[in-house]
Each structure stands twice: as structure tokens, then as C-alpha cells.
C-alpha atoms as a PDB file:
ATOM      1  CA  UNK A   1      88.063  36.395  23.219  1.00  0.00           C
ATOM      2  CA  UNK A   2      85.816  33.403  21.834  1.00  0.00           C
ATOM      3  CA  UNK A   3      82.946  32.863  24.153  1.00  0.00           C
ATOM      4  CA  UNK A   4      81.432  29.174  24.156  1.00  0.00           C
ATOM      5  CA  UNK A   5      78.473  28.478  24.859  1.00  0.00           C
ATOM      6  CA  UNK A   6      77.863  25.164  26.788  1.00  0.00           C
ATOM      7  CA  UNK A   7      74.461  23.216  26.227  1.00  0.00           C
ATOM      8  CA  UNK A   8      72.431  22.794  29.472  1.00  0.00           C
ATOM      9  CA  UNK A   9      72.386  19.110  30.958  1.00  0.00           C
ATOM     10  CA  UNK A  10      68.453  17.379  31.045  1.00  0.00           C
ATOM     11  CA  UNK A  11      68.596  15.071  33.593  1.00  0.00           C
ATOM     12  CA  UNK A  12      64.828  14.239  32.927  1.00  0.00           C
ATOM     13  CA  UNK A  13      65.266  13.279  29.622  1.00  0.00           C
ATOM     14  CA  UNK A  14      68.204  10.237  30.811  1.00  0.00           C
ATOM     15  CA  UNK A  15      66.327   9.414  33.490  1.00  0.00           C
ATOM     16  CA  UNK A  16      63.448   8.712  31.519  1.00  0.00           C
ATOM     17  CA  UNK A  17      65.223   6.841  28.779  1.00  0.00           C
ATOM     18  CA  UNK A  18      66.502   4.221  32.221  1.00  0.00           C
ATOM     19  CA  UNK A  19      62.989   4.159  33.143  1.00  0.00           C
ATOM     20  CA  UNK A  20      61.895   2.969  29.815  1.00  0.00           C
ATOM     21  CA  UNK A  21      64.367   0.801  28.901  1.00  0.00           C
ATOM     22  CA  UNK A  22      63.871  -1.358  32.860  1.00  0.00           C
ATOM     23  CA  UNK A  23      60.239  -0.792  31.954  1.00  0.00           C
ATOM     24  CA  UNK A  24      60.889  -2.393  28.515  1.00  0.00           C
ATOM     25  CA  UNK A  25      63.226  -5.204  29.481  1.00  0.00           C
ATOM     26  CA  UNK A  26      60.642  -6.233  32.449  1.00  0.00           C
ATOM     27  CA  UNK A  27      57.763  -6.293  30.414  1.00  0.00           C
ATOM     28  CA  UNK A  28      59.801  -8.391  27.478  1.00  0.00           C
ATOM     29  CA  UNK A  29      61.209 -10.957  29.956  1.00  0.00           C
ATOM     30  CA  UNK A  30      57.426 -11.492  31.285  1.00  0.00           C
ATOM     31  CA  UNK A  31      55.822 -11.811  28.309  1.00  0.00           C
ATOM     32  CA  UNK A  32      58.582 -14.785  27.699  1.00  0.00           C
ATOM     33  CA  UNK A  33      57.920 -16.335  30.861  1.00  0.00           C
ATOM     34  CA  UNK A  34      54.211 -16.471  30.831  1.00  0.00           C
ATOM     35  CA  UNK A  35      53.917 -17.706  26.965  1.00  0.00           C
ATOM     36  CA  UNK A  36      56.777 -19.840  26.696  1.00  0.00           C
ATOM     37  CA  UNK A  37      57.797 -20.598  30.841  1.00  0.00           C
ATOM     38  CA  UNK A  38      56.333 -21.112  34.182  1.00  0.00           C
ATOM     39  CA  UNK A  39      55.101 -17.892  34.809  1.00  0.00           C
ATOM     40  CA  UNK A  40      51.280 -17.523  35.591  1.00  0.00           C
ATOM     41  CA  UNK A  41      48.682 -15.182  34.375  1.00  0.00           C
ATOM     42  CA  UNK A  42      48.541 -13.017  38.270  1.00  0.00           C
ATOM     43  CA  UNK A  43      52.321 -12.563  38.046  1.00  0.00           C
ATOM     44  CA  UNK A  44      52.673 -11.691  34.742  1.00  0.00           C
ATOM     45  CA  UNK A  45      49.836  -8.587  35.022  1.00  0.00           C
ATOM     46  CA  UNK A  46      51.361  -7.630  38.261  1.00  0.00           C
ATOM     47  CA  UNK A  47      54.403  -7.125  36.165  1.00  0.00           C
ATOM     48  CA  UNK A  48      53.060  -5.367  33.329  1.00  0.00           C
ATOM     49  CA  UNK A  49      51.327  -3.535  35.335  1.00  0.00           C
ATOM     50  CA  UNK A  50      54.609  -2.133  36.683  1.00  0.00           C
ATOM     51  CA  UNK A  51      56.274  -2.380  33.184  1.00  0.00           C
ATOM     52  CA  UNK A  52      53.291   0.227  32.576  1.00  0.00           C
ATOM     53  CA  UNK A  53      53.878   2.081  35.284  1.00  0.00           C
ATOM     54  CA  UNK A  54      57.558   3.302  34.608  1.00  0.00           C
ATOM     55  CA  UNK A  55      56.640   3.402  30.841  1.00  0.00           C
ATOM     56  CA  UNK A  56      54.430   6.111  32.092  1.00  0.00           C
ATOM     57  CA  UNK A  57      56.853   7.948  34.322  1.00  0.00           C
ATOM     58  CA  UNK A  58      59.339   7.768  31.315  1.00  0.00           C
ATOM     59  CA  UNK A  59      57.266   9.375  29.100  1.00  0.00           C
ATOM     60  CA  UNK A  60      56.543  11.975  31.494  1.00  0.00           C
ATOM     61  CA  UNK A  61      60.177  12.794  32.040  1.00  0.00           C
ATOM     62  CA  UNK A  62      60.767  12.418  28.144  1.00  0.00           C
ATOM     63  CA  UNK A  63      58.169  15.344  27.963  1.00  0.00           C
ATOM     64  CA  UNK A  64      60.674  17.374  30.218  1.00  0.00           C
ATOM     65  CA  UNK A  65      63.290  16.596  28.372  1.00  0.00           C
ATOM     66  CA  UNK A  66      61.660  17.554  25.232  1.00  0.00           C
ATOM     67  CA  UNK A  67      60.507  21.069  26.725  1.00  0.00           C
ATOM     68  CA  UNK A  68      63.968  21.785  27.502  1.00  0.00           C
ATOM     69  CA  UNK A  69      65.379  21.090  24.369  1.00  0.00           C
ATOM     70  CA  UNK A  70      62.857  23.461  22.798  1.00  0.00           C
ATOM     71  CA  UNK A  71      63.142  26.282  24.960  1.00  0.00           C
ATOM     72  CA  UNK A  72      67.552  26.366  25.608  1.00  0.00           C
ATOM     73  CA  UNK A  73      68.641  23.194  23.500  1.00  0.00           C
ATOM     74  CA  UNK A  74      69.254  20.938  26.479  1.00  0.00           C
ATOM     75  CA  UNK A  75      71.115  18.191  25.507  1.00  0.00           C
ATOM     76  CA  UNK A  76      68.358  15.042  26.164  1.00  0.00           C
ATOM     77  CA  UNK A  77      66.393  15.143  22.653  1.00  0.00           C
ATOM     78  CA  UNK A  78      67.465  11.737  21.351  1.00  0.00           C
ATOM     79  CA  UNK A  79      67.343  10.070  25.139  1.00  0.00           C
ATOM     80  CA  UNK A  80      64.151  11.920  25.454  1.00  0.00           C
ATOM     81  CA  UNK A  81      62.824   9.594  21.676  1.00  0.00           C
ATOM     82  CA  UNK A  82      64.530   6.626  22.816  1.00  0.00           C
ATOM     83  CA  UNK A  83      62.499   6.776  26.129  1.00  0.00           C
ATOM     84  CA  UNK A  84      59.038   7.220  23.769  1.00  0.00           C
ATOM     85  CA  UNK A  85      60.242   3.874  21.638  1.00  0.00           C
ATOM     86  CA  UNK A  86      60.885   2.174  24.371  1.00  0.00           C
ATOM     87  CA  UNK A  87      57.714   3.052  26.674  1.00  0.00           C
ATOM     88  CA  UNK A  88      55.464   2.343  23.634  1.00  0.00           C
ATOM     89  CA  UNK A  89      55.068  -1.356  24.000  1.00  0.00           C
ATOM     90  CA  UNK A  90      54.404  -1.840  27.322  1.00  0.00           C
ATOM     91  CA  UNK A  91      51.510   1.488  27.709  1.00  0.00           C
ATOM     92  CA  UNK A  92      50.074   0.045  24.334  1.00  0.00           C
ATOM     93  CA  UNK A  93      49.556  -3.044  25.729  1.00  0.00           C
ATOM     94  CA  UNK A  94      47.764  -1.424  29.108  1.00  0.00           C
ATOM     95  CA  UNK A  95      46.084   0.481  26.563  1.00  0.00           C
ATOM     96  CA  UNK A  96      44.531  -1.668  24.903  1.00  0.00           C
ATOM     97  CA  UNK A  97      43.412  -3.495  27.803  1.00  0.00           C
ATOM     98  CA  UNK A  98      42.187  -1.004  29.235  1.00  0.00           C
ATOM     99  CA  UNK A  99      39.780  -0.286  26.175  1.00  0.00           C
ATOM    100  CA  UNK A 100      38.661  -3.652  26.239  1.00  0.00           C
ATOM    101  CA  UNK A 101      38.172  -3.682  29.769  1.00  0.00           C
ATOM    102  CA  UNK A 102      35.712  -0.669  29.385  1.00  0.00           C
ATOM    103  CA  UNK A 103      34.229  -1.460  25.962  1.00  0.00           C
ATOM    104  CA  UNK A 104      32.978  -5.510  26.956  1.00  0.00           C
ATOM    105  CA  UNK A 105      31.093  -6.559  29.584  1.00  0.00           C
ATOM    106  CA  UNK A 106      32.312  -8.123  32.924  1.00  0.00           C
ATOM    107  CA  UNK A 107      32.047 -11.251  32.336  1.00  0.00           C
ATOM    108  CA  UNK A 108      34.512 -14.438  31.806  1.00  0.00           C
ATOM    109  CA  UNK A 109      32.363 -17.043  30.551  1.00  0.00           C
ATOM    110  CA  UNK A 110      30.364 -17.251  27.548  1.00  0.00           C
ATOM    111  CA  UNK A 111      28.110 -19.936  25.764  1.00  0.00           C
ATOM    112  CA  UNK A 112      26.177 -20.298  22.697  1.00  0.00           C
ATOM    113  CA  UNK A 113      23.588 -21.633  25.046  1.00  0.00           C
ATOM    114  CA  UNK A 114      22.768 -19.277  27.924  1.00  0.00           C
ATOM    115  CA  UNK A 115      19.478 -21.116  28.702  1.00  0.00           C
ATOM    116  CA  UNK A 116      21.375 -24.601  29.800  1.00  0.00           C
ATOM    117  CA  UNK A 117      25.271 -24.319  29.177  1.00  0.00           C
ATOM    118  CA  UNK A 118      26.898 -27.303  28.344  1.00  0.00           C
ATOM    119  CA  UNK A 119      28.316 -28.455  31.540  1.00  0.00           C
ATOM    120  CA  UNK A 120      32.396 -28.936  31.953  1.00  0.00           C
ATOM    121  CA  UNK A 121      33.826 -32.478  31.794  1.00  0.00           C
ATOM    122  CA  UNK A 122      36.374 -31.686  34.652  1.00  0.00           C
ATOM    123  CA  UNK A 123      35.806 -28.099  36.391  1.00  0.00           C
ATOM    124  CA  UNK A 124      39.000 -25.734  35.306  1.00  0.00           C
ATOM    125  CA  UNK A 125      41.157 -24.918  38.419  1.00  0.00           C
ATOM    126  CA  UNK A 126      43.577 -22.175  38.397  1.00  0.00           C
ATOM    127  CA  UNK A 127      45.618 -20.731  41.193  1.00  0.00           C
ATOM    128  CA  UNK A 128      43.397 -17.245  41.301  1.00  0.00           C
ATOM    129  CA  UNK A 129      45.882 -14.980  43.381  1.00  0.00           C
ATOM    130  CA  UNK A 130      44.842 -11.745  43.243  1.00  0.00           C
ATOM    131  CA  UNK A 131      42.748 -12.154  40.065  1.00  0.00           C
ATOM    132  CA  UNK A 132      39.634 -13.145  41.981  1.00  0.00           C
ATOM    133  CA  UNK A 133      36.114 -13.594  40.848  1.00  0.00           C
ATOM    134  CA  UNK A 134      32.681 -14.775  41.271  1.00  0.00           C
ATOM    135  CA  UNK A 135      32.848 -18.687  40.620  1.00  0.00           C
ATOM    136  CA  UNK A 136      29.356 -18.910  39.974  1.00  0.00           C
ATOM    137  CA  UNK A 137      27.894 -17.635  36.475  1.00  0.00           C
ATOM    138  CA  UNK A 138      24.718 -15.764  37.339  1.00  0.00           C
ATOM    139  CA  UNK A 139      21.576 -14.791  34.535  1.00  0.00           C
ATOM    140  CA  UNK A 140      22.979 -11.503  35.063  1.00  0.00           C
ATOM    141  CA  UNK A 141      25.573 -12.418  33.753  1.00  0.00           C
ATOM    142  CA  UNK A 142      24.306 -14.526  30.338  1.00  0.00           C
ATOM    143  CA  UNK A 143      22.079 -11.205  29.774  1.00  0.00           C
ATOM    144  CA  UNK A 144      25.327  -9.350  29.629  1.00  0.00           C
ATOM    145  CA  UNK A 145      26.448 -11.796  27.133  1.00  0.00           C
ATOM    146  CA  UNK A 146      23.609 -11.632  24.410  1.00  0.00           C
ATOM    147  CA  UNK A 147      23.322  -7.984  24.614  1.00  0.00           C
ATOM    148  CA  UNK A 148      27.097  -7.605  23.978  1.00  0.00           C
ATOM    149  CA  UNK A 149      27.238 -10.691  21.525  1.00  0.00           C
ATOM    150  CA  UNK A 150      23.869 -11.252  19.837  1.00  0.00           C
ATOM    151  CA  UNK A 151      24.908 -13.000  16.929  1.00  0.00           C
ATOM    152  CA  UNK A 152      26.498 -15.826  18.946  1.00  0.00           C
ATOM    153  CA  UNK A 153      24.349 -18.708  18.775  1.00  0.00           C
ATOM    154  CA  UNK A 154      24.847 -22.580  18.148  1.00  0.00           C
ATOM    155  CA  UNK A 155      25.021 -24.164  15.067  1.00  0.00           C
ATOM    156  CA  UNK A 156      22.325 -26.643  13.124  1.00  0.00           C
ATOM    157  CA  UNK A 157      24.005 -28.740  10.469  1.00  0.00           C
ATOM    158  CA  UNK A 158      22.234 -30.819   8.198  1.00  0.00           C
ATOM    159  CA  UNK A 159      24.760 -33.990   8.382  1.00  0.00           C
ATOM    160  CA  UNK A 160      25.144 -37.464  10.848  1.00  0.00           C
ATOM    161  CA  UNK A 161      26.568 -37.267  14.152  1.00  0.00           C
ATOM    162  CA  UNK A 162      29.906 -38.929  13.174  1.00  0.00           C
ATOM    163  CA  UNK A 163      30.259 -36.849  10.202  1.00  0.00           C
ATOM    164  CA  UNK A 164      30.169 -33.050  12.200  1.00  0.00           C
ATOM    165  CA  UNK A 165      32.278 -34.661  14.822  1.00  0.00           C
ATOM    166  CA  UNK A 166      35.253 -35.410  12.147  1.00  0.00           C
ATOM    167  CA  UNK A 167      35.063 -31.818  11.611  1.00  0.00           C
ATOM    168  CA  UNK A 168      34.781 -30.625  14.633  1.00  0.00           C
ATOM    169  CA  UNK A 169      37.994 -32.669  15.232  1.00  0.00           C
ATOM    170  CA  UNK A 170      39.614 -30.917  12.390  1.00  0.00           C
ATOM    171  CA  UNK A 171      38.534 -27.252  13.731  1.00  0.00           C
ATOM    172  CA  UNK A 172      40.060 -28.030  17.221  1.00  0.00           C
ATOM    173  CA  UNK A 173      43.210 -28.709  15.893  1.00  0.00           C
ATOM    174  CA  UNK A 174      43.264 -26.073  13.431  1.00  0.00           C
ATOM    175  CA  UNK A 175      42.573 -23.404  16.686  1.00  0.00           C
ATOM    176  CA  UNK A 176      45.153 -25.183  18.564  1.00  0.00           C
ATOM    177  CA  UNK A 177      42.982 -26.390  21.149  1.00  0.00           C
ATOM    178  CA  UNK A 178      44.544 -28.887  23.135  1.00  0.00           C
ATOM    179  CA  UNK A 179      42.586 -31.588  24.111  1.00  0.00           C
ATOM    180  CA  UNK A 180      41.962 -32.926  27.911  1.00  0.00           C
ATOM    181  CA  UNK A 181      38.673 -34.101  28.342  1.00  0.00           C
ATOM    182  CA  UNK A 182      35.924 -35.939  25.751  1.00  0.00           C
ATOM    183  CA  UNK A 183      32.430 -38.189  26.978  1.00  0.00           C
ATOM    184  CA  UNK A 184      30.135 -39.677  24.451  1.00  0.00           C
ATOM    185  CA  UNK A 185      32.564 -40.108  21.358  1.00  0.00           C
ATOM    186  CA  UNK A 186      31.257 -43.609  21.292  1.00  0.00           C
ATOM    187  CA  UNK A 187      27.721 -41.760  20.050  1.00  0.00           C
ATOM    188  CA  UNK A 188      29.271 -40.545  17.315  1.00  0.00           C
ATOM    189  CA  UNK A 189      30.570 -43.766  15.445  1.00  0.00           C
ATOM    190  CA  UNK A 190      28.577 -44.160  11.835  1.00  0.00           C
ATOM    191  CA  UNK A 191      25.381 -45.391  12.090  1.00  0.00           C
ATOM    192  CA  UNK A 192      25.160 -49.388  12.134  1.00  0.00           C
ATOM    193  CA  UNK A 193      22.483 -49.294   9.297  1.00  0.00           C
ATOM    194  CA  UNK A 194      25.117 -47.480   7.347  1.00  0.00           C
ATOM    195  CA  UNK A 195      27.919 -50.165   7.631  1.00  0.00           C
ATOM    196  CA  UNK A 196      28.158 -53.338   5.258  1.00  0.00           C
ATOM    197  CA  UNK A 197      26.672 -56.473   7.175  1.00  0.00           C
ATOM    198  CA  UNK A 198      29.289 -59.322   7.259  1.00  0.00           C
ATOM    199  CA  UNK A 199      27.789 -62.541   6.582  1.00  0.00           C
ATOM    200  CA  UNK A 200      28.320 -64.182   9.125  1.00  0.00           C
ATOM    201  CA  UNK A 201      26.233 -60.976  11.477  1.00  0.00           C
ATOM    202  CA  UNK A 202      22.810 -61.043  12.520  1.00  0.00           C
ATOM    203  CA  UNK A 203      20.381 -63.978  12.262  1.00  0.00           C
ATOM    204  CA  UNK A 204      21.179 -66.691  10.177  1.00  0.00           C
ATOM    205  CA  UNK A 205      20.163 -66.972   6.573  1.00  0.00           C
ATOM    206  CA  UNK A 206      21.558 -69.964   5.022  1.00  0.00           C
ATOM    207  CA  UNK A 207      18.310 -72.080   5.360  1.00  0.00           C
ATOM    208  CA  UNK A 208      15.587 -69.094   4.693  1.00  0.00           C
ATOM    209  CA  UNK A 209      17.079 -66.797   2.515  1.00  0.00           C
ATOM    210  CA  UNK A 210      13.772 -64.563   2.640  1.00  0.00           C
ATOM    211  CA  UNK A 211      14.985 -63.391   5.977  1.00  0.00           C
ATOM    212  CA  UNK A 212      16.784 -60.285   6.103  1.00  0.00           C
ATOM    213  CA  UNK A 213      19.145 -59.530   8.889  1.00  0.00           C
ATOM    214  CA  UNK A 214      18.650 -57.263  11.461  1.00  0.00           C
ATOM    215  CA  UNK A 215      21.693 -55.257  13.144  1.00  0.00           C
ATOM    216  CA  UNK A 216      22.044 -55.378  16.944  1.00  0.00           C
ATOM    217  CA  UNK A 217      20.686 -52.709  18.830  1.00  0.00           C
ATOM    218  CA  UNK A 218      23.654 -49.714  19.263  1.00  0.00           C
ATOM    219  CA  UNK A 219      24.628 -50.195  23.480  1.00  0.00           C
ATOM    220  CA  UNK A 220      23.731 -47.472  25.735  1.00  0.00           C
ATOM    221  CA  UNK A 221      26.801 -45.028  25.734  1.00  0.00           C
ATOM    222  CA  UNK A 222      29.291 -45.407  28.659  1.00  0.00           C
ATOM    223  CA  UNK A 223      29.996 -42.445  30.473  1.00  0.00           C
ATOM    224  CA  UNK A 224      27.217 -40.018  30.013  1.00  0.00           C
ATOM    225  CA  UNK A 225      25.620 -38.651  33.022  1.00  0.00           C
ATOM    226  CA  UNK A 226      21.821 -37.413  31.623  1.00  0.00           C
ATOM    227  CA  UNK A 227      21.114 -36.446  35.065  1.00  0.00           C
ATOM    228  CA  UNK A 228      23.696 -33.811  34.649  1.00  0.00           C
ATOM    229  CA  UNK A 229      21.536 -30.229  33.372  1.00  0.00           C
ATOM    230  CA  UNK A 230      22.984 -29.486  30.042  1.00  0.00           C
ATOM    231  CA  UNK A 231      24.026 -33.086  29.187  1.00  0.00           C
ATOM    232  CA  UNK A 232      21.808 -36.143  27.438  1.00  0.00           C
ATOM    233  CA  UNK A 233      23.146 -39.639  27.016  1.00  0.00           C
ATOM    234  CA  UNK A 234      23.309 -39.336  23.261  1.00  0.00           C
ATOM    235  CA  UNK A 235      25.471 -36.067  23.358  1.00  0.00           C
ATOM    236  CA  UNK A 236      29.403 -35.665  22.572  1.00  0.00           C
ATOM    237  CA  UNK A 237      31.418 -33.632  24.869  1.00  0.00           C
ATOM    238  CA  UNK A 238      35.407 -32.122  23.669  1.00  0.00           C
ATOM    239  CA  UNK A 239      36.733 -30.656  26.420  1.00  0.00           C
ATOM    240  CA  UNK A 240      40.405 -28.602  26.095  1.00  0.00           C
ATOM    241  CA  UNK A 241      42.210 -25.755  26.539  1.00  0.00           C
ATOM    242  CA  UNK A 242      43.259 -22.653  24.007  1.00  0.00           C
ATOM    243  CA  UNK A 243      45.871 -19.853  24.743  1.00  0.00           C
ATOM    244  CA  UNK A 244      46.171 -16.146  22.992  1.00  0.00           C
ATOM    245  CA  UNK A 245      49.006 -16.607  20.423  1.00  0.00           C
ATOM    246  CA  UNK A 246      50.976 -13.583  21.490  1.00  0.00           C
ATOM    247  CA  UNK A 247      50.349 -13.450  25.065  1.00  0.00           C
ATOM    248  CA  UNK A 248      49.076 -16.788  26.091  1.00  0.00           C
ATOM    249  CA  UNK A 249      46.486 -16.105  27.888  1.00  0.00           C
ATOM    250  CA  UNK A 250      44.626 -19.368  28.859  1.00  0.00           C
ATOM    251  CA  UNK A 251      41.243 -20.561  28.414  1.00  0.00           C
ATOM    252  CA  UNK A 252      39.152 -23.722  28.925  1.00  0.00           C
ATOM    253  CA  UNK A 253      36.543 -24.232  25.609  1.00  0.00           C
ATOM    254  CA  UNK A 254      33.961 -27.262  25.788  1.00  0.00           C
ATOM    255  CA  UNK A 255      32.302 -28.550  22.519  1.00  0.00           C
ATOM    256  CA  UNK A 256      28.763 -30.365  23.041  1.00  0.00           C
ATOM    257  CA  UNK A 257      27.233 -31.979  19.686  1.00  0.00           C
ATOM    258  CA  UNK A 258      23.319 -33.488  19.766  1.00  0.00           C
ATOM    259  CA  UNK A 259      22.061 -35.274  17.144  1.00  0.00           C
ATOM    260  CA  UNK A 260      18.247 -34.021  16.955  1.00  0.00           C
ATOM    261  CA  UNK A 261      16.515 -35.809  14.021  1.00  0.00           C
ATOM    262  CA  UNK A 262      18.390 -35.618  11.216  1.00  0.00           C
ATOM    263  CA  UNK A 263      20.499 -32.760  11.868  1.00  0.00           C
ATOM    264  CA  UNK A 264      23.682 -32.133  14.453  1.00  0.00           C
ATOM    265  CA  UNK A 265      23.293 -28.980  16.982  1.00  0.00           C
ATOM    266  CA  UNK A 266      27.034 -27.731  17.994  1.00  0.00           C
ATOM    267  CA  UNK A 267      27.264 -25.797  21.060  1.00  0.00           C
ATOM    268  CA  UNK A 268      30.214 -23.708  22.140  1.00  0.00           C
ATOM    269  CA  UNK A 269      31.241 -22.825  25.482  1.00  0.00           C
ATOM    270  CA  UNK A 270      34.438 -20.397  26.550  1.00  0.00           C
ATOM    271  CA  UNK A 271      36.026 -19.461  29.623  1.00  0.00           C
ATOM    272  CA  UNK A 272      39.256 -17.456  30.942  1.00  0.00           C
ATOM    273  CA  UNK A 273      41.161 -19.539  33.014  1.00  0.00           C
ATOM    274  CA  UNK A 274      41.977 -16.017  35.517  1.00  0.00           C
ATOM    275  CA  UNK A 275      39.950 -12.794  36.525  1.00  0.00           C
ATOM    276  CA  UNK A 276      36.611 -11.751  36.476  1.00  0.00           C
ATOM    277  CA  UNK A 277      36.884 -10.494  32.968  1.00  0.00           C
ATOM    278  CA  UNK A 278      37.974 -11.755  29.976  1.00  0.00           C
ATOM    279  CA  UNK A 279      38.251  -8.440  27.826  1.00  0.00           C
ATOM    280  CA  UNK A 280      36.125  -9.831  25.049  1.00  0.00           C
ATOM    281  CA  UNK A 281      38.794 -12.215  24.142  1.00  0.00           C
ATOM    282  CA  UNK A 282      36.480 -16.002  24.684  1.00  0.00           C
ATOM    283  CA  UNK A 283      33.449 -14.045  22.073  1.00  0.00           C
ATOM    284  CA  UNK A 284      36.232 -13.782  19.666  1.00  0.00           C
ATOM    285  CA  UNK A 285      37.249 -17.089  19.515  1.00  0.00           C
ATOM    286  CA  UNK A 286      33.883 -18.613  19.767  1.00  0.00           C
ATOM    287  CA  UNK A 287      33.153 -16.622  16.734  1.00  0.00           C
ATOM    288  CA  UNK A 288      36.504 -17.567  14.765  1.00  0.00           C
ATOM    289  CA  UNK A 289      35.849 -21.092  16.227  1.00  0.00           C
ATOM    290  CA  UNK A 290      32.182 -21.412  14.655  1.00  0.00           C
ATOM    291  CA  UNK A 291      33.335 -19.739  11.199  1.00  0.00           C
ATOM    292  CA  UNK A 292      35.641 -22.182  10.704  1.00  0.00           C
ATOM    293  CA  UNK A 293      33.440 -24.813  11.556  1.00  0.00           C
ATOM    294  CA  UNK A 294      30.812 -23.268   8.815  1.00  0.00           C
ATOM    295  CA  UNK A 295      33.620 -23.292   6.500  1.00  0.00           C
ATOM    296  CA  UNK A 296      34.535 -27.090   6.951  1.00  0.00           C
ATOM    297  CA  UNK A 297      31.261 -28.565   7.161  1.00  0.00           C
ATOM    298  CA  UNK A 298      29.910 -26.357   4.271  1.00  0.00           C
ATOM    299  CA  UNK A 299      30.035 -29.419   2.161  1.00  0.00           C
ATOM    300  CA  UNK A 300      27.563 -30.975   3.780  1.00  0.00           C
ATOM    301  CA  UNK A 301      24.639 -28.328   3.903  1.00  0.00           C
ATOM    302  CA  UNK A 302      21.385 -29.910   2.758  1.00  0.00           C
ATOM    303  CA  UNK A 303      22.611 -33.714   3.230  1.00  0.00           C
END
């Protein structure tokens, strides 16, 4: 008589393989929806959050399954992998988070000036859902800032007005910052002593030709509040908004340029468009945002 011996069922490891794959297919569709659709910042973290969550039951029950493979060779072992593959994304993603979350300071908003931050063109609004926060930026919160992010500072650039505003025009787009707001580009139009005089411009000549003309005096820029803290008549404000290339995750940045002798000052300011915390994300792109700029207007150190 042949006795056969039958492999015991694990009902874990199956389960867990469901689990992940919902888990999986929830967190893909999300992700979709929030870069590419309609889908805001609040509901797409509500539903990674839950993505997370079964991705963590599943790997729980894949553990099951795995321990009962080991000890009688339940049959599970390959729905107990699939359920790790397919739980990896979404916990990585919390994961990561998470470490950022702990690692960087609380804070959403950041500025190369923490004494007098360039004030916004048009105030971001957002929908804030359950992803509430303190609308007002305290000094508690700018001391966070430079002891997290000390080397993030403004830039000096020894070049015109007009000429660090075409590349700060080239660095936006090269970021993909898209543009909604600007005040004072008239300020940063070349010099007048720097453009040819037509003949007919200035005083007349044709009877004295020992007089030399003398170009109007540049109007008083349209626009520019200097009662605003932060802002002077003579300074250029790009206002826009940058999202995360994987994710999309939004953010409002504001550009401020001030001519000061003759050099240019650049002044960066970044802000998450949801939550209290932006998980270090706005100092990164300030910093890739001011490298570049170094990088384009290295040409025109010491003019």
C-alpha cells in the first residue's frame, strides 16, 4: 500500500498575497491620479496610507506563510514572495517618509532670507482637509530652518539686473517651474545708458553739436508695493509653482532679485502647497535651484 502524503494548505500565505496585490493596485492607481489627474495631495496620503496599511498586514501573513513552509512544507511559499514584491512599493514609500518626517524639521516653508522673506505675489491657497497647519511662519520656525540648512543662503552675482534675470528665466524653466505670478520685470530691462541713442532722442543737436544728449530719466516701476516688508520698488518678483517628478507633490517657489550697486542679490523662497511639513523636500530644491543658477550665471563672475 503506497501512502501519500498531502502538503498542508497556508491560508496566510494567499491571503496575504490578496492583501498585497489590493494594497498594490490602490497605491498604483493613486499615485496616477494625483500626478497625472484630479486627485489632491489629502486624498492621495489617505490612500497610501491604507495602501501601507495592508502592505503591512500582507507581509505579516507572508511571514506565516513562510514559517509554515519551513516547518511541514505548506504549500504558500511562492504566494507568500509574491505578497513581499508586491507590499514593497507601497511600505517603501511610507518608509521613506517616515524617515524624512523624523530626520527634518517641522516646518513647510523655507527662505534664503529668514530675516525679511520675500513676500508672495498672490498668497497660495489649497484645500487643506485633514493636512492642517499653522498658516503663520513663526521665528521658531526660521531657527529650525538654519540649524537644519545652514548653507542655504542667497546669492550675490557680480552682473546687471537684466542680465541675472535672463538666467534666472532660463533656471525656472529648466526646474519646470511654472510660472503664475511676476512684479517689477520692467526693473530689469538693460540699462538706458547701455542702449544706442537714436538721433532723433534726447535734446537736439543739430545747431550745437558740443551738446551731448542726455537719456530720459527710467519711470518709476508700475506695480511695486515698497510698503510691502520684504519688497522695494526696484526689486523683481517670479512667482510659480513646482511639483516632485514622481509623486507630484506641489509647491509654490517665489524668486526676488535686487540690484544693490553693482551686483544682483537672488533670493529664494519655497513652500509645500499641503501639511505642516514638507519632509525636507522645498531645502532640496532651493539647493538644486541655486546650483543651477551658479552654473548659468558662472560666466559672468567678476563683470
Amino acid at each position: 500500500m503506497v501512502v501519500r502524503y498531502e502538503r498542508p494548505y497556508s491560508y496566510a500565505a494567499h491571503w496575504g498575497r490578496r492583501l498585497a496585490r489590493i494594497g498594490f493596485l490602490v497605491f498604483i492607481l493613486s499615485l496616477a491620479a494625483h500626478r497625472f489627474g484630479p486627485l489632491t495631495t489629502p486624498h492621495f496620503l489617505a490612500l497610501a496610507f491604507a495602501a501601507a496599511a495592508w502592505a503591512a498586514v500582507s507581509v505579516l501573513l507572508a511571514a506565516v506563510g513562510l514559517a509554515r513552509l519551513w516547518q511541514v512544507a505548506a504549500v504558500g511559499g511562492k504566494a507568500s514572495v509574491s505578497a513581499l514584491i508586491y507590499a514593497a512599493l507601497p511600505l517603501a514609500f511610507f518608509g521613506y517618509g517616515a524617515a524624512q518626517y523624523l530626520m527634518r524639521p517641522a516646518i513647510y516653508d523655507i527662505s534664503t532670507d529668514t530675516v525679511m522673506p520675500p513676500p508672495w505675489i498672490e498668497a497660495p491657497q489649497a484645500e487643506e482637509n485633514w493636512l492642517k497647519r499653522n498658516p503663520i511662519v513663526t521665528p521658531e520656525d526660521r531657527e529650525a530652518q538654519i540649524v537644519a540648512y545652514p548653507g542655504l543662503t542667497g546669492r550675490r552675482y557680480e552682473g546687471a539686473l537684466d542680465r541675472v534675470f535672463q538666467g534666472v528665466r532660463k533656471v525656472i524653466d529648466e526646474t519646470r517651474i511654472s510660472p503664475t505670478a511676476e512684479l517689477g520685470v520692467e526693473n530689469a530691462r538693460a540699462d538706458l545708458e547701455d542702449l544706442a541713442v537714436r538721433p532723433d532722442a534726447g535734446v537736439d543737436t543739430s545747431t550745437d553739436p558740443q551738446v551731448i544728449p542726455v537719456p530720459a530719466v527710467r519711470p518709476a516701476p508700475l506695480g511695486v508695493d515698497g510698503g510691502v516688508p520684504g519688497r522695494r520698488p526696484g526689486d523683481v518678483v517670479l512667482q510659480g509653482e513646482w511639483r516632485t517628478l514622481a509623486v507630484g507633490f506641489r509647491f509654490d517657489v517665489l524668486v526676488r532679485l535686487r540690484e544693490e550697486a553693482e551686483t544682483t542679490f537672488v533670493d529664494l523662497r519655497v513652500a509645500s502647497r499641503y501639511g505642516p511639513h514638507d519632509l525636507g523636500m522645498g531645502a532640496a530644491f532651493a539647493e538644486e535651484f541655486l546650483r543651477a543658477l551658479d552654473a548659468e550665471l558662472l560666466g559672468i563672475a567678476g563683470d
